[in-house]
C-alpha atoms as a PDB file:
ATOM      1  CA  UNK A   1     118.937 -41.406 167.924  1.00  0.00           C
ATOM      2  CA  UNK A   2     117.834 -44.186 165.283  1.00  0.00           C
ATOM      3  CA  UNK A   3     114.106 -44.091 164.107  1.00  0.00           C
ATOM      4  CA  UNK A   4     112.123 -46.161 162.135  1.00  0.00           C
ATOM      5  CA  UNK A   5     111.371 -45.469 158.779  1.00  0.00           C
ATOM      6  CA  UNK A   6     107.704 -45.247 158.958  1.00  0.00           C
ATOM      7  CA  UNK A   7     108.276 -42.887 161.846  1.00  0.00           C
ATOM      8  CA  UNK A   8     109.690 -40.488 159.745  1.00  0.00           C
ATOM      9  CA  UNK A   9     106.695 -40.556 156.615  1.00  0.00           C
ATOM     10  CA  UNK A  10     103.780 -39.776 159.248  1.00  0.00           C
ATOM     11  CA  UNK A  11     104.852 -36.605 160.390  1.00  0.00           C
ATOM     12  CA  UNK A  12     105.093 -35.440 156.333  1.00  0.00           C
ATOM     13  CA  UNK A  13     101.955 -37.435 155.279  1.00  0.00           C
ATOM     14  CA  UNK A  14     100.146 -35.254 157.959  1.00  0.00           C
ATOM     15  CA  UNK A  15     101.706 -31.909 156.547  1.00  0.00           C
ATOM     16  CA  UNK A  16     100.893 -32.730 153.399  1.00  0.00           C
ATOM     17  CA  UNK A  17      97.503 -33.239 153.988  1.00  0.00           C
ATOM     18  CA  UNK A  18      96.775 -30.354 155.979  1.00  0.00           C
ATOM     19  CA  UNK A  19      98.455 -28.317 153.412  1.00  0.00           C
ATOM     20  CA  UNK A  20      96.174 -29.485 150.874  1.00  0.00           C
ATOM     21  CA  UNK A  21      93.125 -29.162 153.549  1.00  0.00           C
ATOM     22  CA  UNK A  22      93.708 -25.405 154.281  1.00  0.00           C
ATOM     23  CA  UNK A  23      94.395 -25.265 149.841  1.00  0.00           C
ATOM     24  CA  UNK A  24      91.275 -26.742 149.263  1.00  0.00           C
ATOM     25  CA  UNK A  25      89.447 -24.198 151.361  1.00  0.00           C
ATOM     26  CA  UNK A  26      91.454 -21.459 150.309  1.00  0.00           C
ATOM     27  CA  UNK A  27      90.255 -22.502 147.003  1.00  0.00           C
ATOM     28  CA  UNK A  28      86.484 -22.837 147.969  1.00  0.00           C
ATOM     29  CA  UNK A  29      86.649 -19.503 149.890  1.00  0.00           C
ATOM     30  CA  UNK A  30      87.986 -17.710 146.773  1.00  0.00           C
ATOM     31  CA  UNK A  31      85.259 -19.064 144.756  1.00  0.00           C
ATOM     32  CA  UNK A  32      82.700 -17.704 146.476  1.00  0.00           C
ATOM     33  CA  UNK A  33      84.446 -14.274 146.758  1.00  0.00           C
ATOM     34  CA  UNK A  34      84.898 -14.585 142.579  1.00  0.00           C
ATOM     35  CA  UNK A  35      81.141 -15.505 142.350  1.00  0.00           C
ATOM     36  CA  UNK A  36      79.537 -12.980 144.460  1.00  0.00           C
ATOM     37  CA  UNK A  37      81.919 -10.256 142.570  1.00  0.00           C
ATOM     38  CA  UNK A  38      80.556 -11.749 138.950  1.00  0.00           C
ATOM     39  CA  UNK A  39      77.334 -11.080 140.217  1.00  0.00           C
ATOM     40  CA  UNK A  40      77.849  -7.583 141.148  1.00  0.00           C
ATOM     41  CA  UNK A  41      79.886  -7.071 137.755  1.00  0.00           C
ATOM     42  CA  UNK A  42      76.425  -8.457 136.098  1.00  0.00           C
ATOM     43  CA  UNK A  43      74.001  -6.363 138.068  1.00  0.00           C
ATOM     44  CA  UNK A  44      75.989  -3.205 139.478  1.00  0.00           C
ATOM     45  CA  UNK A  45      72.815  -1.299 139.842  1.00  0.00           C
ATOM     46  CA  UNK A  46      71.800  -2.424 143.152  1.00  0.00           C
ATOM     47  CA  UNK A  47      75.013  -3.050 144.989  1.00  0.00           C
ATOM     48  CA  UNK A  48      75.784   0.417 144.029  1.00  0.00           C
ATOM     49  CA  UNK A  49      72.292   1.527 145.522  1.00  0.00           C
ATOM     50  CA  UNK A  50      72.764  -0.830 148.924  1.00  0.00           C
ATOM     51  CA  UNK A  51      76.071   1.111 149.207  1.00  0.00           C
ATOM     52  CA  UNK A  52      74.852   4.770 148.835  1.00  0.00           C
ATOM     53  CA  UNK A  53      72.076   3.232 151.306  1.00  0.00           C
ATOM     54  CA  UNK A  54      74.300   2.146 153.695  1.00  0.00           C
ATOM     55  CA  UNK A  55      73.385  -1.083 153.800  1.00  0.00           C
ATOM     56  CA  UNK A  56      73.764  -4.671 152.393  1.00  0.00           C
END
């Protein structure tokens, strides 16, 4: 079966850009995880506390 040869960029233009959608919030997700774990590194007193406390 002959296709086009447009047909046959679309399908990979959309992979490619929902591969770099779900890298780009991979990337945003892990920077908040790094951020709130610098801030616990800075001030371990109360997360330490909140967690003997049992809560947040």
């Amino acid at each position: 079966m002959a296709t086009r040869a447009g047909a046959a960029a679309a399908p990979s233009r959309r992979v490619r850009s929902a591969g770099a959608t779900v890298a780009l919030l991979s990337a945003a997700a892990f920077a908040v995880i790094t951020a709130a774990n610098l801030s616990t590194a800075l001030h371990p007193a109360p997360a330490l506390l909140g967690f003997f406390q049992g809560g947040a």
